[in-house]
N, C-alpha and C. Protein backbone atom coordinates (compact mmCIF):
# COMPACT_ATOMS: atom_id res chain seq x y z
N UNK A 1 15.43 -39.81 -15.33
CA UNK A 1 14.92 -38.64 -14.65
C UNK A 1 14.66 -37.55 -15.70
N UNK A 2 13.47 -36.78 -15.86
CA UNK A 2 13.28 -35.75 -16.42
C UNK A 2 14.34 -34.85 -16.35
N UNK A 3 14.15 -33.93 -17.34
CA UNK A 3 14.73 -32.58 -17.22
C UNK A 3 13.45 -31.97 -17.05
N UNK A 4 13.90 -30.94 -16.54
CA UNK A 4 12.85 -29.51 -15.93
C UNK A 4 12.69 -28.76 -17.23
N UNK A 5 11.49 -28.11 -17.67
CA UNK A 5 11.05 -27.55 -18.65
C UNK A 5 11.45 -26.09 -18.67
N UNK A 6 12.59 -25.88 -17.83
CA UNK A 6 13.18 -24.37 -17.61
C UNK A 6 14.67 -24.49 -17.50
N UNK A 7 14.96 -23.20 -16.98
CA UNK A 7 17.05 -23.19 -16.75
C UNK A 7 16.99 -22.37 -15.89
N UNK A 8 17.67 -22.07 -14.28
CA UNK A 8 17.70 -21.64 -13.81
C UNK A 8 18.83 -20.15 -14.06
N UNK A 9 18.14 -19.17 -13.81
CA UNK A 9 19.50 -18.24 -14.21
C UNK A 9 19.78 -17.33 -13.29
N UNK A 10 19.54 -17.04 -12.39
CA UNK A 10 20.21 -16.48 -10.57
C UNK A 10 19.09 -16.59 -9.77
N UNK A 11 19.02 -15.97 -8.50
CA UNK A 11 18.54 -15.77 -7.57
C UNK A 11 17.57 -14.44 -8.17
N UNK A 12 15.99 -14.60 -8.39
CA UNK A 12 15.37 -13.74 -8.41
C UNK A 12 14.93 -12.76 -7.05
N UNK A 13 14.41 -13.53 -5.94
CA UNK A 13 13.87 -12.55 -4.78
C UNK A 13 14.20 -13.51 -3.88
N UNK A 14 14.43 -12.93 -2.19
CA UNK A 14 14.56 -13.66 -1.21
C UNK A 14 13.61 -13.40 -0.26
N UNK A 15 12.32 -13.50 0.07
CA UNK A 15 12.01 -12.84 1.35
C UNK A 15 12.13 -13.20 2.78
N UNK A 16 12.50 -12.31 3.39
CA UNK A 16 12.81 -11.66 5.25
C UNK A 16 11.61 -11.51 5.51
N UNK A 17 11.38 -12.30 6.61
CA UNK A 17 10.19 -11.55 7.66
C UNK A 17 10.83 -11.21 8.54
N UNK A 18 10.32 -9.78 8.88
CA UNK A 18 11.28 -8.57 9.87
C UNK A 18 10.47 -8.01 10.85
N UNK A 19 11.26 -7.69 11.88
CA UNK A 19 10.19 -6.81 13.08
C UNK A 19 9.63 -5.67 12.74
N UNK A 20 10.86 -5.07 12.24
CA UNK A 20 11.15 -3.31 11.85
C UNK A 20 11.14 -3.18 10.70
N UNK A 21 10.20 -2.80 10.08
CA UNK A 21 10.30 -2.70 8.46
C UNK A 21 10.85 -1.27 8.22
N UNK A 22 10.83 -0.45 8.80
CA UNK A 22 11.28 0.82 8.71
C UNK A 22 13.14 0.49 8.77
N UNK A 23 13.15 0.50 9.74
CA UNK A 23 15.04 -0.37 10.40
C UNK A 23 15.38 -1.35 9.39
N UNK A 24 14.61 -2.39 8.85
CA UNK A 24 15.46 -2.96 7.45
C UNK A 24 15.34 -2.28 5.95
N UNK A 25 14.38 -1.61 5.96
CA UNK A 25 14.15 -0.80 4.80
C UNK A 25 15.73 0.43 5.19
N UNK A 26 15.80 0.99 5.89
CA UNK A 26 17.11 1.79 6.25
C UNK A 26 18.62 1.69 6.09
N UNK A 27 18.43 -0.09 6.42
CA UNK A 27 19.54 -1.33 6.45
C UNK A 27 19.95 -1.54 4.86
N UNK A 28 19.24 -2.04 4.53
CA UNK A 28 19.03 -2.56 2.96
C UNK A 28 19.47 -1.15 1.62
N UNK A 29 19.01 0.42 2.21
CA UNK A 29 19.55 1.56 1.37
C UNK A 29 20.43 1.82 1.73
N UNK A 30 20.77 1.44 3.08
CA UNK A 30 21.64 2.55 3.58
C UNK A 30 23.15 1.98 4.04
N UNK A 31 23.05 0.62 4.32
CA UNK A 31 24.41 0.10 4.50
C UNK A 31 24.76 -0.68 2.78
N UNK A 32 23.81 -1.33 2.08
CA UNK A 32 24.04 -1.85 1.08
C UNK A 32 23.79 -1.62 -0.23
N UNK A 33 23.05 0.27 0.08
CA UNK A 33 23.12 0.65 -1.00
C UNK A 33 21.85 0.15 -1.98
N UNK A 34 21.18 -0.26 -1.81
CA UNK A 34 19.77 -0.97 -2.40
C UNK A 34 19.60 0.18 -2.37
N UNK A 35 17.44 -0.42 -3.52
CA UNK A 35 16.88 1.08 -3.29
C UNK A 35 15.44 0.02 -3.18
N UNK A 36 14.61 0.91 -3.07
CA UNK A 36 13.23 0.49 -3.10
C UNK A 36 12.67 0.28 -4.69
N UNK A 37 11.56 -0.82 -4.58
CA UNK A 37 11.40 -0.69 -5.89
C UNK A 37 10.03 -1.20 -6.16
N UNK A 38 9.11 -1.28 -5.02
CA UNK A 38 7.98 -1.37 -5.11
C UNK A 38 7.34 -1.38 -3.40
N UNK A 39 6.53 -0.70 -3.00
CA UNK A 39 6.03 -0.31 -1.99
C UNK A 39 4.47 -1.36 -1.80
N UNK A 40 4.19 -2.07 -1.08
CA UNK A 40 2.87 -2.75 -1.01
C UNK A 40 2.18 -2.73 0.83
N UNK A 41 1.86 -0.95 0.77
CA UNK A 41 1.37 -1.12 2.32
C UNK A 41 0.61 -2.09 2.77
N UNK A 42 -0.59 -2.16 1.95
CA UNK A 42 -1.72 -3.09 1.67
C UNK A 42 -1.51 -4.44 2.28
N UNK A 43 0.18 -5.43 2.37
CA UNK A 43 0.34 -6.30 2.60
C UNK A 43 1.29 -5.96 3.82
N UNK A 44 2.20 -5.26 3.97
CA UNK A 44 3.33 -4.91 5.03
C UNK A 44 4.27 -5.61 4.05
N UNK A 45 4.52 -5.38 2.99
CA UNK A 45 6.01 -5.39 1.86
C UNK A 45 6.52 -4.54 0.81
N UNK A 46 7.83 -4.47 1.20
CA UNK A 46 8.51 -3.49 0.64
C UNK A 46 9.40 -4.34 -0.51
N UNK A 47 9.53 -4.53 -1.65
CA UNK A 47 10.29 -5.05 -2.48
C UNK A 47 11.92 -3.88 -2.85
N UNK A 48 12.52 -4.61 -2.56
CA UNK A 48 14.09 -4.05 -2.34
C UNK A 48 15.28 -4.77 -3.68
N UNK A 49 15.49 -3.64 -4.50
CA UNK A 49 16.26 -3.91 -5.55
C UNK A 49 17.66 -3.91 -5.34
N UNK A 50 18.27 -5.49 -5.68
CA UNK A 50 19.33 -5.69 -4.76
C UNK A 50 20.39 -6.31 -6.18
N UNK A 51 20.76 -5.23 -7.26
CA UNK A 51 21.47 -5.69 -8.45
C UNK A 51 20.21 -5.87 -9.50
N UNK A 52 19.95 -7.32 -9.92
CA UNK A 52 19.10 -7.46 -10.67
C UNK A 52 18.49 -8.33 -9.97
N UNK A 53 18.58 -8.75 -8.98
CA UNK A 53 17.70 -9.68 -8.01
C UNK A 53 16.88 -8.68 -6.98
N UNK A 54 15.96 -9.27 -6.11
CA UNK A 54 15.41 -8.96 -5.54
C UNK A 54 15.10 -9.00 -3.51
N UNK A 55 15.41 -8.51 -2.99
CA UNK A 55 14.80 -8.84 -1.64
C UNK A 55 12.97 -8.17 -0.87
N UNK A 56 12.11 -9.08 -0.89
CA UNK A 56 11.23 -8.42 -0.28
C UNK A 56 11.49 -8.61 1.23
N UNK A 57 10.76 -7.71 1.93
CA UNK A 57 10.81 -7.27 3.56
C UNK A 57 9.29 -7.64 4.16
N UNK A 58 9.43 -8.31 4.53
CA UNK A 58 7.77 -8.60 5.06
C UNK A 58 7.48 -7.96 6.49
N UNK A 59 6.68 -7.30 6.90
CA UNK A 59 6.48 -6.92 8.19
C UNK A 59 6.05 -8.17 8.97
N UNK A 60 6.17 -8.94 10.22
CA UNK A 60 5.88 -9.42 10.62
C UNK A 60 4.37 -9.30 11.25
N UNK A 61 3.88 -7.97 11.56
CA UNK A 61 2.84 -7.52 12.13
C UNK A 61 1.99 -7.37 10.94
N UNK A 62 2.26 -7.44 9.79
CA UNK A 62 1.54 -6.98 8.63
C UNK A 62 0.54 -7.98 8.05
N UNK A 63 -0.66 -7.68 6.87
CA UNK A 63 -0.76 -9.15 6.62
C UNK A 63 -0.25 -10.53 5.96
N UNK A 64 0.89 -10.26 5.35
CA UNK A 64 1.46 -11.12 5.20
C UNK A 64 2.58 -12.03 6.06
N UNK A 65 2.65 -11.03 6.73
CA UNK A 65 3.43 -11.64 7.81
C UNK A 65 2.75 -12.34 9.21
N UNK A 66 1.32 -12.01 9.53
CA UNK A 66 1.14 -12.56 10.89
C UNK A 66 0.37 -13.70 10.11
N UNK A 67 0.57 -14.31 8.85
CA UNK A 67 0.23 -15.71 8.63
C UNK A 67 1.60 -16.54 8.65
N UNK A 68 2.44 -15.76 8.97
CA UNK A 68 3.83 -16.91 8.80
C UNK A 68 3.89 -17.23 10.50
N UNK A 69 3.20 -16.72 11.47
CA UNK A 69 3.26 -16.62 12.35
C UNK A 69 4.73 -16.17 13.42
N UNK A 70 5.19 -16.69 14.65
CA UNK A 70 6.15 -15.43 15.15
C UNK A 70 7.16 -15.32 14.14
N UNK A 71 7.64 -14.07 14.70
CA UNK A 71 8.85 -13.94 13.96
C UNK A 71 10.36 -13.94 14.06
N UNK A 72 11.49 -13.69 13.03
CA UNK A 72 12.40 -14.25 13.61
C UNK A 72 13.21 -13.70 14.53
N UNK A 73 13.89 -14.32 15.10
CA UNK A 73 14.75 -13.90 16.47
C UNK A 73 16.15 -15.12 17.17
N UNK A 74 16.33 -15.44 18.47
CA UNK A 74 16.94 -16.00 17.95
C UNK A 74 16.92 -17.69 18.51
N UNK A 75 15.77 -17.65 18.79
CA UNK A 75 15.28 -19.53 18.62
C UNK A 75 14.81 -19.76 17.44
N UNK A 76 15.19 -19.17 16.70
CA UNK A 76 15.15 -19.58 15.05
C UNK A 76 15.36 -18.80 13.97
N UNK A 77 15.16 -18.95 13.26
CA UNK A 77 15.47 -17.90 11.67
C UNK A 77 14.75 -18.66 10.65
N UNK A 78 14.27 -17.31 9.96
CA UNK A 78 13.19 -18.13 9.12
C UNK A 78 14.62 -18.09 7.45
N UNK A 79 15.06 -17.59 7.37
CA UNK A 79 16.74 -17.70 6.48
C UNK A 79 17.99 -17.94 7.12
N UNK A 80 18.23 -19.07 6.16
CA UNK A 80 20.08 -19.31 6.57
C UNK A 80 20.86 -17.80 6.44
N UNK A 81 20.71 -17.42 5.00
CA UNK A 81 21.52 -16.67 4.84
C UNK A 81 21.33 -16.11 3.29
N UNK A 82 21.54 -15.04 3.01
CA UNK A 82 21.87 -14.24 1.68
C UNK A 82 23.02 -13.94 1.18
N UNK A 83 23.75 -14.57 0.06
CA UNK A 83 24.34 -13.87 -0.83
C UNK A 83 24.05 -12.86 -1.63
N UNK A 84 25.01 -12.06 -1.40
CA UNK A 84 24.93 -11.11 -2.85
C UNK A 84 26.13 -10.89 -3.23
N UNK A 85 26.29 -11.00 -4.32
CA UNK A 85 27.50 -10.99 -5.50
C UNK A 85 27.99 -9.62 -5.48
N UNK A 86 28.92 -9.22 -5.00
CA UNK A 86 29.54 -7.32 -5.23
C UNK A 86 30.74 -7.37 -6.22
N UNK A 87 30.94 -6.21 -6.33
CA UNK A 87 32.13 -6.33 -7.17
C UNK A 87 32.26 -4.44 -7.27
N UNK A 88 34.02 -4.08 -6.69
CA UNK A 88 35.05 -4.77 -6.44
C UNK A 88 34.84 -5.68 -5.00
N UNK A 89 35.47 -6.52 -4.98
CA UNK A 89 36.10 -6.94 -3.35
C UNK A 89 36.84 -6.55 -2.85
N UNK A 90 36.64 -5.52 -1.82
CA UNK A 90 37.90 -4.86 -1.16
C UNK A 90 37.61 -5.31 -0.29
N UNK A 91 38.46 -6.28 0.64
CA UNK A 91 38.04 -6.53 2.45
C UNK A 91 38.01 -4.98 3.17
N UNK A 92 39.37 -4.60 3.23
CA UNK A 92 39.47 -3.27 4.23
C UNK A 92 38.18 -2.07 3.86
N UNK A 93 37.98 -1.84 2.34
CA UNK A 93 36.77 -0.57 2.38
C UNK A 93 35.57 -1.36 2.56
N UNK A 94 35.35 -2.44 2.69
CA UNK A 94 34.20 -3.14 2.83
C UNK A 94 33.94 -3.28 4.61
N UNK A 95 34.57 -3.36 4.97
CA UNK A 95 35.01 -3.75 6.69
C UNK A 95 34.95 -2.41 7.51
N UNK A 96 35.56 -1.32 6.64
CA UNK A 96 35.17 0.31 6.85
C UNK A 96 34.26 0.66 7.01
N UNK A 97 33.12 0.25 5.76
CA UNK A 97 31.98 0.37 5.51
C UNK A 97 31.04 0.18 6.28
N UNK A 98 31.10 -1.12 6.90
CA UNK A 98 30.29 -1.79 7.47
C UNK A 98 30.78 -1.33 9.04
N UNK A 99 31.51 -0.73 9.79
CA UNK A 99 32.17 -0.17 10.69
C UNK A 99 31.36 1.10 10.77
N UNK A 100 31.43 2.03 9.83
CA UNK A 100 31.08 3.47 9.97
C UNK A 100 28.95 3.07 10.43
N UNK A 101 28.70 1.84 10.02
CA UNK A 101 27.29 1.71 10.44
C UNK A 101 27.20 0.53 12.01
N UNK A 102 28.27 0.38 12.48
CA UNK A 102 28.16 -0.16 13.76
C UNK A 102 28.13 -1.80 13.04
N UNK A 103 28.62 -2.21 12.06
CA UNK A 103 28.13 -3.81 12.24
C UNK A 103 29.53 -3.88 11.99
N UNK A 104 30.02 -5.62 12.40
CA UNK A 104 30.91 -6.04 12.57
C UNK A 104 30.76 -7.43 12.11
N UNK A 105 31.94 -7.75 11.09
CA UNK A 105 31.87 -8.83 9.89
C UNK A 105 32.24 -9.94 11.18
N UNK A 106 31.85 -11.06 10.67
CA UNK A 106 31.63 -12.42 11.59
C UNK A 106 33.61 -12.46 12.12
N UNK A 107 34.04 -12.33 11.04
CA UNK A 107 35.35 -13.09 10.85
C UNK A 107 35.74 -12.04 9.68
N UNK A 108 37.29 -12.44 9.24
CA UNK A 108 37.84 -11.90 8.65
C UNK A 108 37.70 -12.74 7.12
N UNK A 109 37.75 -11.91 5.25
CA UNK A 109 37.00 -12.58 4.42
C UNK A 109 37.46 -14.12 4.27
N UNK A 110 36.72 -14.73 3.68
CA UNK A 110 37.29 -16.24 3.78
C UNK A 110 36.42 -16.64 2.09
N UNK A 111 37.72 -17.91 1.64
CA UNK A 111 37.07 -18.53 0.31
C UNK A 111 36.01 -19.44 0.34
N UNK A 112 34.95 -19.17 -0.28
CA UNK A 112 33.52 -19.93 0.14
C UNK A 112 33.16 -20.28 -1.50
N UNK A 113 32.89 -21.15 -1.58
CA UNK A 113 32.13 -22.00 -3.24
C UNK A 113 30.50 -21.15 -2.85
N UNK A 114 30.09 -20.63 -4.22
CA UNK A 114 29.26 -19.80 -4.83
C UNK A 114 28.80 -20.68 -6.42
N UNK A 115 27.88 -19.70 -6.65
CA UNK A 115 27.34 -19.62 -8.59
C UNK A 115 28.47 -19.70 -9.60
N UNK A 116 29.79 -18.80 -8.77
CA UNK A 116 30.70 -18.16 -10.16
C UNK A 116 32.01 -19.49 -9.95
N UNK A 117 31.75 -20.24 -8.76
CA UNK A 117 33.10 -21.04 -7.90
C UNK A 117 33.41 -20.34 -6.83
N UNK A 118 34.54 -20.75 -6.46
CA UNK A 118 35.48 -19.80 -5.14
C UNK A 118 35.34 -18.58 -5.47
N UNK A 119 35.80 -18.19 -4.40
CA UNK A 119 35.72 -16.39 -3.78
C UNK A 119 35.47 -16.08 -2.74
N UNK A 120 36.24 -14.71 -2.30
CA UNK A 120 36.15 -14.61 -1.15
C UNK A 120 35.12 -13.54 -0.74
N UNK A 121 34.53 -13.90 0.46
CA UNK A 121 33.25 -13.35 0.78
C UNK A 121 33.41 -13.02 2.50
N UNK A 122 32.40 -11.91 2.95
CA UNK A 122 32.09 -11.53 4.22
C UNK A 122 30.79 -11.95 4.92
N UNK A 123 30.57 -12.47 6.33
CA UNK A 123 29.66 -12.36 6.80
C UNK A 123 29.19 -11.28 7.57
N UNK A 124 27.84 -11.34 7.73
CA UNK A 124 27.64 -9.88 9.00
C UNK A 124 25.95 -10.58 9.11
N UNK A 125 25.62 -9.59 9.99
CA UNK A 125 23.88 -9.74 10.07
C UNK A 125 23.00 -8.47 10.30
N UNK A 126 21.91 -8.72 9.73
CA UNK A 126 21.11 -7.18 9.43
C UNK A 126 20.60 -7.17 10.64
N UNK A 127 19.58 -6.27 10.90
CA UNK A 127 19.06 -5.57 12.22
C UNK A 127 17.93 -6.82 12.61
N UNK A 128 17.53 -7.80 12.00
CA UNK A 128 16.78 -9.38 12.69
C UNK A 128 17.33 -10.58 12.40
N UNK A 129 18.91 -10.22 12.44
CA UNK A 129 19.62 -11.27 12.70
C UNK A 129 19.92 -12.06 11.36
N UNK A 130 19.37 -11.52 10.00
CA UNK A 130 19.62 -12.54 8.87
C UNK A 130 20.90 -12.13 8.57
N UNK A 131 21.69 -13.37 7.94
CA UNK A 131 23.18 -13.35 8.19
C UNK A 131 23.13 -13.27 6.78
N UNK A 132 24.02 -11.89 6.27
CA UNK A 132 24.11 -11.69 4.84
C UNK A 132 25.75 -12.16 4.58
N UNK A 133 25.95 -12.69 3.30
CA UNK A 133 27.10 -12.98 2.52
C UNK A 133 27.76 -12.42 1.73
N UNK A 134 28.50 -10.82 1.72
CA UNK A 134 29.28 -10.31 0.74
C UNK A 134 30.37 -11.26 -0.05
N UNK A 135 29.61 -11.60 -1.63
CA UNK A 135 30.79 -12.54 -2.09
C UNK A 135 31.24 -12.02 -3.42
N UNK A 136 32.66 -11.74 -3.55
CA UNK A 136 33.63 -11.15 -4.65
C UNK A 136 33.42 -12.08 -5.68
N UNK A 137 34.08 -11.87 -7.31
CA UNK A 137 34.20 -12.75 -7.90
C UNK A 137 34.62 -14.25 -7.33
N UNK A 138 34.97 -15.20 -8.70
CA UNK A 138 34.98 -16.39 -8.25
C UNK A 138 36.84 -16.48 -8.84
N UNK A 139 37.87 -16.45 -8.21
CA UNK A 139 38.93 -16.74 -8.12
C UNK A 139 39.62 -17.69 -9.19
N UNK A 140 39.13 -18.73 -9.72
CA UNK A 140 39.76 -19.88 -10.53
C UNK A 140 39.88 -20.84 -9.97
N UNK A 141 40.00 -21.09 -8.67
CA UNK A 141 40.57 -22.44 -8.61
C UNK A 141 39.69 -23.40 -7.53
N UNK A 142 40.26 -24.24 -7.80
CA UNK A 142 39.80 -25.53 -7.37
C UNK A 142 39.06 -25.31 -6.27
């Protein structure tokens, strides 16, 4: 089997197709602290700087979005899910956090295999249902 003529080195961009681009653009600064980092009315996408990776926001109504056709909800999802790597891991100010904006973590944190190994991480879901992954370092062990 070949090797690939590259090396993978994280997660560059993820894109969401969203109802509310305004409501995840809000979501994305405002509960997680992102910022904007490139604006493309022209298409209905907002590119969202999320560490050194990336999330774009696609409007569903936009043109890039009414070629993906409907959008998501909840007879489907067009994403499993997003990690993002934080650091510190505090469950309780993280659980605060996410409290003072009305969302509520799936469950309480739990050890989940990642990039770095184990660690413990949070679920929740943004305002169209994509289920994001707060995940702490990677622990050591097995």
């Amino acid at each position: 089997m070949a090797t690939p003529p590259f090396a993978i080195h994280r997660i560059d961009h993820v894109v969401f197709r969203v109802r509310d681009l305004s409501a995840s653009m809000a979501f994305y600064e405002n509960v997680l602290g992102c910022s904007v980092a490139r604006r493309r009315p022209d298409l209905g996408l907002v590119h969202v700087r999320t560490g050194v990776s990336m999330v774009d926001l696609v409007a569903v109504d936009g043109p890039l979005g009414r070629a993906g056709g409907q959008g998501p909800g909840a007879e489907g999802r067009n994403v499993d899910h997003l990690c993002l790597r934080i650091d510190p891991f505090d469950e309780r100010a993280i659980v605060a956090h996410l409290a003072a904006w009305g969302i509520q973590p799936r469950g309480p944190a739990s050890r989940n295999f990642g990039a770095e190994g184990n660690g413990l991480s949070l679920y929740f879901t943004d305002p169209d249902g994509n289920t994001i992954e707060l995940k702490g370092a990677a622990d050591g062990a097995p």
